[in-house]
C-alpha atoms as a PDB file:
ATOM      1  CA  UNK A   1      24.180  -8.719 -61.252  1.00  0.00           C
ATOM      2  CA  UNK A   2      26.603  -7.842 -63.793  1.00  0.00           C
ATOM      3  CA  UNK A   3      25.533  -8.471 -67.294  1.00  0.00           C
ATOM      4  CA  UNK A   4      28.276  -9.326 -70.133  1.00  0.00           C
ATOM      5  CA  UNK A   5      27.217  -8.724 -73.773  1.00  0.00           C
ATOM      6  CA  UNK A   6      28.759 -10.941 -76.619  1.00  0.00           C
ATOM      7  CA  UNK A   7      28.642 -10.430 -79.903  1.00  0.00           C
ATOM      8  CA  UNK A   8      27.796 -13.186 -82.291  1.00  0.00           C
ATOM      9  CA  UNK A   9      28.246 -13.555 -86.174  1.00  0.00           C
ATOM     10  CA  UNK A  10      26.069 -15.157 -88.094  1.00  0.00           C
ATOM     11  CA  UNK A  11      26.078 -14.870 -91.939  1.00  0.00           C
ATOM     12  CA  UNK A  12      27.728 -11.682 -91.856  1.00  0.00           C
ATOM     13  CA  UNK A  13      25.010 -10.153 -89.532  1.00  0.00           C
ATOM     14  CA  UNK A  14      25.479  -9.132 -85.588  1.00  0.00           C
ATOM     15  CA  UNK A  15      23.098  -9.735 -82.854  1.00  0.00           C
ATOM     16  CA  UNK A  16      23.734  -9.348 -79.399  1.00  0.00           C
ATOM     17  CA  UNK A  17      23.437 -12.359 -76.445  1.00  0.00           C
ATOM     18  CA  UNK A  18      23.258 -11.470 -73.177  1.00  0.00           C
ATOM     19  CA  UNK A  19      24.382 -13.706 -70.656  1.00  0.00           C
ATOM     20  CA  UNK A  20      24.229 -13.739 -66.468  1.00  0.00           C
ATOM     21  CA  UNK A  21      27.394 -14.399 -65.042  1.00  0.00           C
ATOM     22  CA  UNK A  22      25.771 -16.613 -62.504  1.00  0.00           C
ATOM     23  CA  UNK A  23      24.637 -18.970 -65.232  1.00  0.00           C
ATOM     24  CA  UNK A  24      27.001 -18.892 -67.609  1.00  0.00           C
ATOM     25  CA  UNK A  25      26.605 -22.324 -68.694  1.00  0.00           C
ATOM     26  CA  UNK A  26      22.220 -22.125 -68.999  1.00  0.00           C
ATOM     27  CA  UNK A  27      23.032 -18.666 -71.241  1.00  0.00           C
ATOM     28  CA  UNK A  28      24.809 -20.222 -74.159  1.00  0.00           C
ATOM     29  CA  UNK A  29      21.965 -21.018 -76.612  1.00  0.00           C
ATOM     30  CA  UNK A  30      24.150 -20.975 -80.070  1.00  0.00           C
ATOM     31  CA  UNK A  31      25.585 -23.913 -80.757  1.00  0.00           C
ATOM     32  CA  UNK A  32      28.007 -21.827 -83.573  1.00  0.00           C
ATOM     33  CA  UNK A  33      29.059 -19.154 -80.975  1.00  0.00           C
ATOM     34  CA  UNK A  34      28.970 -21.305 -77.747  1.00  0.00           C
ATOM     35  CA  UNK A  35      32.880 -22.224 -77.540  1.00  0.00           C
ATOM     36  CA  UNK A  36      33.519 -18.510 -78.149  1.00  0.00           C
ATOM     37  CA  UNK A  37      30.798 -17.507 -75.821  1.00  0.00           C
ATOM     38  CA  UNK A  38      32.728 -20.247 -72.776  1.00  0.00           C
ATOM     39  CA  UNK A  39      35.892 -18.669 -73.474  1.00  0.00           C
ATOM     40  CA  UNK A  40      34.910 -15.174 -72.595  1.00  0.00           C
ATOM     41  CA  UNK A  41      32.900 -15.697 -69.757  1.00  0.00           C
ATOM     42  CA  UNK A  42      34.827 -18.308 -68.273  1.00  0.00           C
ATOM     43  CA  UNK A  43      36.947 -16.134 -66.468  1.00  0.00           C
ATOM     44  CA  UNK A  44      33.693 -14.678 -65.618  1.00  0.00           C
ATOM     45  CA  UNK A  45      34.712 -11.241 -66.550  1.00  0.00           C
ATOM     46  CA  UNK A  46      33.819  -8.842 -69.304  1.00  0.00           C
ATOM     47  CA  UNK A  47      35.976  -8.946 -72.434  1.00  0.00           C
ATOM     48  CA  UNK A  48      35.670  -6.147 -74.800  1.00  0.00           C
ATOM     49  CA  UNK A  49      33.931  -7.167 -78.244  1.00  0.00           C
ATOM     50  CA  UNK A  50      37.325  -6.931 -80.174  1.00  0.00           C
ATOM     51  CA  UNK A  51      38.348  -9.763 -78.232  1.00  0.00           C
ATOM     52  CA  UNK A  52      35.541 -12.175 -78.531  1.00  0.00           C
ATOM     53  CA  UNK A  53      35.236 -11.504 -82.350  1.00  0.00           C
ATOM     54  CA  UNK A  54      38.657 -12.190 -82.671  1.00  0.00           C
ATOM     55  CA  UNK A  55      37.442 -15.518 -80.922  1.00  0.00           C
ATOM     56  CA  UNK A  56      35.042 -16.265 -82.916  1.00  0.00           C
ATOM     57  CA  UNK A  57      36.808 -15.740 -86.261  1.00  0.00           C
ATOM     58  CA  UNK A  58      38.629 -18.601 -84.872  1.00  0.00           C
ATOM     59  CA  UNK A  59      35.627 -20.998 -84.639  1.00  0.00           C
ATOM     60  CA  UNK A  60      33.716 -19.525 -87.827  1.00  0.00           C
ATOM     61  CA  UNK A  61      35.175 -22.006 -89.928  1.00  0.00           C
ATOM     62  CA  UNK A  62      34.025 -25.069 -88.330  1.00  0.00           C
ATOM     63  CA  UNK A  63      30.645 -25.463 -86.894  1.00  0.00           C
ATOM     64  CA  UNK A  64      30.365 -27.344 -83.393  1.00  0.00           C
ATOM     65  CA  UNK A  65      27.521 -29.748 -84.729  1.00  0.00           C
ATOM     66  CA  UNK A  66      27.572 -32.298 -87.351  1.00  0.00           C
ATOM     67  CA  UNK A  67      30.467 -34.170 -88.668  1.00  0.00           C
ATOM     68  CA  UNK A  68      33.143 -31.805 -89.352  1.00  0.00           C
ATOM     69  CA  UNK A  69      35.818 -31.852 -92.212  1.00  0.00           C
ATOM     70  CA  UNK A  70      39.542 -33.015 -91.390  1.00  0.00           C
ATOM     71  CA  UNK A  71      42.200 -30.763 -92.472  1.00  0.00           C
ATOM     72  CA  UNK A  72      45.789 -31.628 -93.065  1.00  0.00           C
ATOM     73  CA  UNK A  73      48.665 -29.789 -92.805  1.00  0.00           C
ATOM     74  CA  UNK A  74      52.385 -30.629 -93.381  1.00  0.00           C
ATOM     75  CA  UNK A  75      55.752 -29.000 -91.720  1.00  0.00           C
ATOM     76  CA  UNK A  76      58.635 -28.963 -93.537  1.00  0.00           C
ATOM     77  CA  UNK A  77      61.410 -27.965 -91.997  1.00  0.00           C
ATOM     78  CA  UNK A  78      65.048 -27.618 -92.585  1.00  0.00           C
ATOM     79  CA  UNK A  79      67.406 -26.929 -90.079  1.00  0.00           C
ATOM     80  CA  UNK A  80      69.983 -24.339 -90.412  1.00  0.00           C
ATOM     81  CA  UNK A  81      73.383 -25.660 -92.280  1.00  0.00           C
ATOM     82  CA  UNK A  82      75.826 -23.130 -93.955  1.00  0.00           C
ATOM     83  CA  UNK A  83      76.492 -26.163 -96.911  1.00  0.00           C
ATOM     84  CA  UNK A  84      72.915 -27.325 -97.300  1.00  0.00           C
ATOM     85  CA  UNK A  85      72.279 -30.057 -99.888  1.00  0.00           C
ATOM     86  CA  UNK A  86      71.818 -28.140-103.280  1.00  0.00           C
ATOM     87  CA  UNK A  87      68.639 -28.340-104.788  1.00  0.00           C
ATOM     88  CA  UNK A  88      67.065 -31.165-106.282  1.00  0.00           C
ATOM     89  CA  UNK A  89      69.728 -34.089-104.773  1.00  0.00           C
ATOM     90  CA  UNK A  90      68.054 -34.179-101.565  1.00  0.00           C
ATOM     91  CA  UNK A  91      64.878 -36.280-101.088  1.00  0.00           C
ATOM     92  CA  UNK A  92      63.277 -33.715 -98.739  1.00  0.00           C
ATOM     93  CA  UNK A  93      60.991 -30.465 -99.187  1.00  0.00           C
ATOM     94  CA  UNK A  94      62.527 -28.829-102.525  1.00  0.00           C
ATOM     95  CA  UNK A  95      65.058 -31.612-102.786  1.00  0.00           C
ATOM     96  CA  UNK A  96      66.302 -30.618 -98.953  1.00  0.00           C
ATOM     97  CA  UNK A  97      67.806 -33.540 -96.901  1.00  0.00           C
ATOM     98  CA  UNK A  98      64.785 -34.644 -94.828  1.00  0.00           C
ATOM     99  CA  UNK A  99      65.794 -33.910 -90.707  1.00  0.00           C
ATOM    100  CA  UNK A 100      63.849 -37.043 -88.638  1.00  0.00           C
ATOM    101  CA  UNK A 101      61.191 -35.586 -86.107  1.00  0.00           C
ATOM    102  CA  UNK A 102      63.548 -36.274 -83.397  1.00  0.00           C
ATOM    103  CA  UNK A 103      66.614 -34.519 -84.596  1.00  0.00           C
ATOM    104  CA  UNK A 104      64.251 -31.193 -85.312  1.00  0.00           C
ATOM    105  CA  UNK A 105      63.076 -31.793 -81.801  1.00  0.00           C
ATOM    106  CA  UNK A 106      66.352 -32.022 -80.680  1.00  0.00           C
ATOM    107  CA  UNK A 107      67.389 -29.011 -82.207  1.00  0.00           C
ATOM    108  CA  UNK A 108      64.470 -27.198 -80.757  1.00  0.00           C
ATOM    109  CA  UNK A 109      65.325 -28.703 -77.598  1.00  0.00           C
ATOM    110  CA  UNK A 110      69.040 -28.052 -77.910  1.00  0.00           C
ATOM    111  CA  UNK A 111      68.421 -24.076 -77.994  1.00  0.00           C
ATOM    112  CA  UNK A 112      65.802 -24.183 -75.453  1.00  0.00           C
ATOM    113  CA  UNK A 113      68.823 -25.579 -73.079  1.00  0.00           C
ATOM    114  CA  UNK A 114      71.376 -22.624 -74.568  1.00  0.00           C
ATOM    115  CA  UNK A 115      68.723 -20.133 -73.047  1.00  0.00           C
ATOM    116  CA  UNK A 116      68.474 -21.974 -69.742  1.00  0.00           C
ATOM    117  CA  UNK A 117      72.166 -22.037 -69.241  1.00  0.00           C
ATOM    118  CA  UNK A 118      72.047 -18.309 -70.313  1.00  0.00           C
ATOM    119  CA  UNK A 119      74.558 -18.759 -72.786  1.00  0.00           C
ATOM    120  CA  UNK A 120      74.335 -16.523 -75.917  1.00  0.00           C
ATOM    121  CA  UNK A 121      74.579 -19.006 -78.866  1.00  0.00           C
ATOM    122  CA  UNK A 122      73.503 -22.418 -79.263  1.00  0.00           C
ATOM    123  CA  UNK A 123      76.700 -24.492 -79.413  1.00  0.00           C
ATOM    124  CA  UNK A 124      78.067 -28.707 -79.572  1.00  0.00           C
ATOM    125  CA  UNK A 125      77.029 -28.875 -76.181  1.00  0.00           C
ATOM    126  CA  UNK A 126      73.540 -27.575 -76.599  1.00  0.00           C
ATOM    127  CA  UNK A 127      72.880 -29.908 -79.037  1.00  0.00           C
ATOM    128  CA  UNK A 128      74.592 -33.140 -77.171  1.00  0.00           C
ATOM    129  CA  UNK A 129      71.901 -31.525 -74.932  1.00  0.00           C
ATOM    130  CA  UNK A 130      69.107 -31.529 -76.770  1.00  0.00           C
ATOM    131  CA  UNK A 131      69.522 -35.047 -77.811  1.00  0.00           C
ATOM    132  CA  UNK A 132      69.384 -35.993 -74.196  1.00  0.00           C
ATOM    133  CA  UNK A 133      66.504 -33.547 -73.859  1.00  0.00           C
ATOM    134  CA  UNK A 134      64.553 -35.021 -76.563  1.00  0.00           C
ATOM    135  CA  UNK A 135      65.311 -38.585 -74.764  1.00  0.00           C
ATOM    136  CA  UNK A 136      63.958 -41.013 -77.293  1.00  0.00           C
ATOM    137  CA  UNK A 137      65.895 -41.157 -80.055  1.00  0.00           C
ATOM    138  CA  UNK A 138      68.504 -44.150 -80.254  1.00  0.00           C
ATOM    139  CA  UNK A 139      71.406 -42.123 -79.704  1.00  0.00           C
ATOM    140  CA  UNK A 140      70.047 -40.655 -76.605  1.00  0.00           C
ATOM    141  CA  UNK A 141      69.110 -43.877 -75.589  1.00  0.00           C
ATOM    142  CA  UNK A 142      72.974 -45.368 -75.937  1.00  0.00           C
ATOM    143  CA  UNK A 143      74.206 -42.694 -74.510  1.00  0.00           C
ATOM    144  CA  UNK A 144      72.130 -42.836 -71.289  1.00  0.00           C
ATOM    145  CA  UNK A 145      73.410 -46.498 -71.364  1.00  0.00           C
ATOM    146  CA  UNK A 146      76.647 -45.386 -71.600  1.00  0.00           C
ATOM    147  CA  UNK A 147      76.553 -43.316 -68.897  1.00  0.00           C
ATOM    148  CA  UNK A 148      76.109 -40.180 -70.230  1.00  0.00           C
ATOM    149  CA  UNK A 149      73.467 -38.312 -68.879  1.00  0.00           C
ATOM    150  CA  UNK A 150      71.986 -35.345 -69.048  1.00  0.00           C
ATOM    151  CA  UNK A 151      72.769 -33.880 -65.612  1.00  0.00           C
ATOM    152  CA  UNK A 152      76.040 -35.247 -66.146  1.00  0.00           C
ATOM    153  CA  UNK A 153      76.507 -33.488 -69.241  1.00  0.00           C
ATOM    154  CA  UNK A 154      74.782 -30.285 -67.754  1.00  0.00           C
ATOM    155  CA  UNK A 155      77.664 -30.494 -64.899  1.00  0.00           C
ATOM    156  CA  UNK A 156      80.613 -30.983 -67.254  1.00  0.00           C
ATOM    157  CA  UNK A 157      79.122 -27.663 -69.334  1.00  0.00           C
ATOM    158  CA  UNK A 158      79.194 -25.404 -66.554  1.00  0.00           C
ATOM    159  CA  UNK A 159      82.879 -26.481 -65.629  1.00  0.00           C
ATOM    160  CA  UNK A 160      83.849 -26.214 -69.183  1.00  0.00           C
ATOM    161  CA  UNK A 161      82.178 -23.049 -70.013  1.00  0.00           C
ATOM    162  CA  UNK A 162      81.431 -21.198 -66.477  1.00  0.00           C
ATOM    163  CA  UNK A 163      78.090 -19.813 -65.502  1.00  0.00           C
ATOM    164  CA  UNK A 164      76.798 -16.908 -67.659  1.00  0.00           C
ATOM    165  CA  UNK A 165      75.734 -13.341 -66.102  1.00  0.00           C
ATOM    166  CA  UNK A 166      72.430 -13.864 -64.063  1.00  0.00           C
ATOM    167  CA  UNK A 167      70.911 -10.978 -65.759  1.00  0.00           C
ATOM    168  CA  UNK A 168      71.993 -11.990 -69.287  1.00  0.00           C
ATOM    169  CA  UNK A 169      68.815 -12.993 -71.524  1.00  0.00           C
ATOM    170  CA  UNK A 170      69.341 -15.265 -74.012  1.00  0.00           C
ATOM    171  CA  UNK A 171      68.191 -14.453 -77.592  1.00  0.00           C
ATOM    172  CA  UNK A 172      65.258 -16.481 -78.775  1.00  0.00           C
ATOM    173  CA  UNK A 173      66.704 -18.535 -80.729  1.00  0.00           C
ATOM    174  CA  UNK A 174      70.468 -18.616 -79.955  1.00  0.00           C
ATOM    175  CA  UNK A 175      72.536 -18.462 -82.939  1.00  0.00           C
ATOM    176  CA  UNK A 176      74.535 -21.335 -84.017  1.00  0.00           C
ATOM    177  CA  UNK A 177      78.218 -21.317 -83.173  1.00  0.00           C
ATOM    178  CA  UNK A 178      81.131 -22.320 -86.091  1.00  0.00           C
ATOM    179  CA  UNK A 179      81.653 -25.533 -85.027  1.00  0.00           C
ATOM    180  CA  UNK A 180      77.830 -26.865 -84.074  1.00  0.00           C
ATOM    181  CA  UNK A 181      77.509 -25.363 -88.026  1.00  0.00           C
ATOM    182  CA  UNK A 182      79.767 -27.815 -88.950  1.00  0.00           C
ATOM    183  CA  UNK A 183      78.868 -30.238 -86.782  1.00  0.00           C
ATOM    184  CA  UNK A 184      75.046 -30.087 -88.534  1.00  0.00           C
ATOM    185  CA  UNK A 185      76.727 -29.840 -91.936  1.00  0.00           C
ATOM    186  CA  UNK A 186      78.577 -33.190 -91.351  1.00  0.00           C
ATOM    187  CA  UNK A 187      75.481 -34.591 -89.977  1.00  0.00           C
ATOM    188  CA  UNK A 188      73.837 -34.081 -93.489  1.00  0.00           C
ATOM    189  CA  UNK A 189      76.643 -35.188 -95.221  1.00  0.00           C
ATOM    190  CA  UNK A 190      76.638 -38.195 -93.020  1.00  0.00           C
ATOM    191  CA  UNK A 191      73.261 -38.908 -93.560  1.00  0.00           C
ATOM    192  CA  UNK A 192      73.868 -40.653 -97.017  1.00  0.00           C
ATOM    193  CA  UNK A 193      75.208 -43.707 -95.490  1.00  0.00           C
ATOM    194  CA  UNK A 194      73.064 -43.666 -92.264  1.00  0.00           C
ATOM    195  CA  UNK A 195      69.190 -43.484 -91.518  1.00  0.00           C
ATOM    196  CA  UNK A 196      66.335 -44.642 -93.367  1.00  0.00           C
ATOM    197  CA  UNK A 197      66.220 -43.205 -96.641  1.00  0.00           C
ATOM    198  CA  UNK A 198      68.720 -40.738 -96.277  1.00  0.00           C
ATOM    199  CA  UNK A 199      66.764 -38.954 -93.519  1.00  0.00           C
ATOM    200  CA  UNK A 200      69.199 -36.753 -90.846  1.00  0.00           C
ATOM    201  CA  UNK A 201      68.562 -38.677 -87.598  1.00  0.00           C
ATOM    202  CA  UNK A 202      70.062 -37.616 -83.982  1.00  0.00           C
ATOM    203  CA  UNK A 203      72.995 -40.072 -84.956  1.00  0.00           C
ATOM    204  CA  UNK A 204      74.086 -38.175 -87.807  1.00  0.00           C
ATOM    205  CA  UNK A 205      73.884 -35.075 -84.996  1.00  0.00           C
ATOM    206  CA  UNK A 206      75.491 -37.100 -82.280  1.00  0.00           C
ATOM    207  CA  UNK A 207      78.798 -38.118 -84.726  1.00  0.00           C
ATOM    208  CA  UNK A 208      78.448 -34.524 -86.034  1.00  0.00           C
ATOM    209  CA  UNK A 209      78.909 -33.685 -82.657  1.00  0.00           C
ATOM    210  CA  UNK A 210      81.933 -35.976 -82.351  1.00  0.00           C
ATOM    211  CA  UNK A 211      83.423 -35.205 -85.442  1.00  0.00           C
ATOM    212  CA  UNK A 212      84.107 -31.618 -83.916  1.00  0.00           C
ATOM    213  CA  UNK A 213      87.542 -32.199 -82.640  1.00  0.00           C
ATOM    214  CA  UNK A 214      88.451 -29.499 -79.764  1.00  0.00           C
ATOM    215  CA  UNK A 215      84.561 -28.407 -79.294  1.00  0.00           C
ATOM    216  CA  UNK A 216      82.915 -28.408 -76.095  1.00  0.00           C
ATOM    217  CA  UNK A 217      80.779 -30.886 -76.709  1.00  0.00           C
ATOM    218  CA  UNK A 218      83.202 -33.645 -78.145  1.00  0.00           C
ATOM    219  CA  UNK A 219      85.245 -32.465 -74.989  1.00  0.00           C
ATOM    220  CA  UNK A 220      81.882 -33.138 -72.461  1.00  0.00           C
ATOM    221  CA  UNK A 221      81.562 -36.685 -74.376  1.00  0.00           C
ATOM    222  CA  UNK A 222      85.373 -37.125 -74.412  1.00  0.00           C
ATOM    223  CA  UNK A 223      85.144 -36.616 -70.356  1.00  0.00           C
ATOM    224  CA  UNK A 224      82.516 -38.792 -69.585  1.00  0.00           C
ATOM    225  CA  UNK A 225      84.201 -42.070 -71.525  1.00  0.00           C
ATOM    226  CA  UNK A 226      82.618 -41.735 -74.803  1.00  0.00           C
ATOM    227  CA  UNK A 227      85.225 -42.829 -77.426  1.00  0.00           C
ATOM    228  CA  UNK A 228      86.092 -43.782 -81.386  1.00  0.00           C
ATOM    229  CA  UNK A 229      84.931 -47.105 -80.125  1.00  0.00           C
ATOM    230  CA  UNK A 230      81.585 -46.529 -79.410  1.00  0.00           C
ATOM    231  CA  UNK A 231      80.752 -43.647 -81.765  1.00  0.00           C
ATOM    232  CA  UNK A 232      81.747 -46.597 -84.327  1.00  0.00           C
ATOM    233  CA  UNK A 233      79.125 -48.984 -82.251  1.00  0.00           C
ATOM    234  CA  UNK A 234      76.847 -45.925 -82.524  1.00  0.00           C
ATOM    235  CA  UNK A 235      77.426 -45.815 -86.630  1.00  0.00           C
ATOM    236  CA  UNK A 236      76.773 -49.527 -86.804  1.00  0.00           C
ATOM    237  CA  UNK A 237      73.634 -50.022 -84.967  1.00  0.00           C
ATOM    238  CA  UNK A 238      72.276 -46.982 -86.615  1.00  0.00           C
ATOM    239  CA  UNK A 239      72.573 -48.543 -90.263  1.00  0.00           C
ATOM    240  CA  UNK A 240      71.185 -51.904 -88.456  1.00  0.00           C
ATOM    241  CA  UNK A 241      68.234 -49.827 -87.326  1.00  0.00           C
ATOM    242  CA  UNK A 242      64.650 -48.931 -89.047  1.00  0.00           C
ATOM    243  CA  UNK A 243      64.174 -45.852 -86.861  1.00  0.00           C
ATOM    244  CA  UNK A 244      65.664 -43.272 -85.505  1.00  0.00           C
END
């Protein structure tokens, strides 16, 4: 019967438990190491110690029993502009313009499509496709109700663009192109006059988006009927609205 050995720390001291790896679950006896101890036999194979201590370093700080201590931590991101808002006349992290959960999911969202699509950068239509993506946001919303969807969009792309090399690998993270640059620099300029406190919303991205005359994404919206008309309808229900 095989016999796995896991170290334990316990106020800076080692001692060894031995476990059966036909009773994993009667072995664990210390309640401080007992997660740690689960996650290296649960795969009911022996780990090396290197790995379970680097386990347990990550349940040293807070013990299984008794109430334990909440810990909050705060994200602030700013997406990448080349004409950020300068510092101090934003009302974000270090006077930044504050980006809306959804727009930094979108944008997260927008170069996980780039890489599916195999393309090298992240461009207008990545991002009209990460606002679809993302799928709550009220743009995404109006556009779905426009007709704009995202396999519709995804179709239009590939007829637009072409199908990239099936053994090209997109980068991580896709760099922007010029004109989705601009198109996220006039979102934050935009975002003044729309959104809740000044806050860059997937609006602001979605009439960035339009703003980009001769881009392929104002070309994929162009093509499936979305107009000055109802990027205007877009702008007003978005200064109407309490969310984005």
């Amino acid at each position: 019967m095989a016999t796995a050995m896991v170290q334990r720390v316990v106020a800076g001291a080692t001692a060894p438990v031995t476990s059966s790896s036909s009773s994993i679950g009667s072995c664990i006896d210390s309640r401080q190491t007992s997660a740690v101890s689960w996650s290296c036999l649960r795969s009911q194979s022996v780990l090396s110690s290197a790995q379970c201590l680097s386990q347990a370093r990550l349940f040293a700080a807070a013990p299984v029993c008794g109430r334990q201590t909440r810990q909050q931590g705060v994200i602030c991101m700013v997406l990448p502009t080349a004409n950020p808002v300068k510092e101090g006349q934003g009302t974000g992290a270090q006077g930044q313009a504050p980006w809306s959960a959804r727009a930094i999911k979108s944008f997260s969202m927008a170069e996980l499509e780039a890489r599916k699509l195999k393309y090298p950068s992240t461009g207008t239509e990545a991002l009209l496709m990460g606002i679809l993506t993302e799928g709550t946001s009220q743009a995404a919303k109006y556009l779905r109700s426009s007709g704009v969807t995202l396999f519709g969009v995804r179709e239009e792309i590939i007829k637009l663009l072409g199908k990239a090399d099936m053994y090209f690998f997109s980068p991580e993270h896709p760099p922007l192109t010029e004109q989705a640059q601009k198109a996220l620099d006039w979102a934050i300029e935009d975002s003044s006059r729309l959104g809740p406190k000044g806050e860059v919303t997937t609006t602001c991205m979605l009439l960035g988006i339009w703003a980009q005359k001769g881009s392929a994404g104002q070309k994929v919206l162009e093509t499936l009927g979305f107009d000055d008309k109802k990027a205007e309808e877009v702008r007003e229900r978005a200064a109407k609205s309490e969310y984005d």
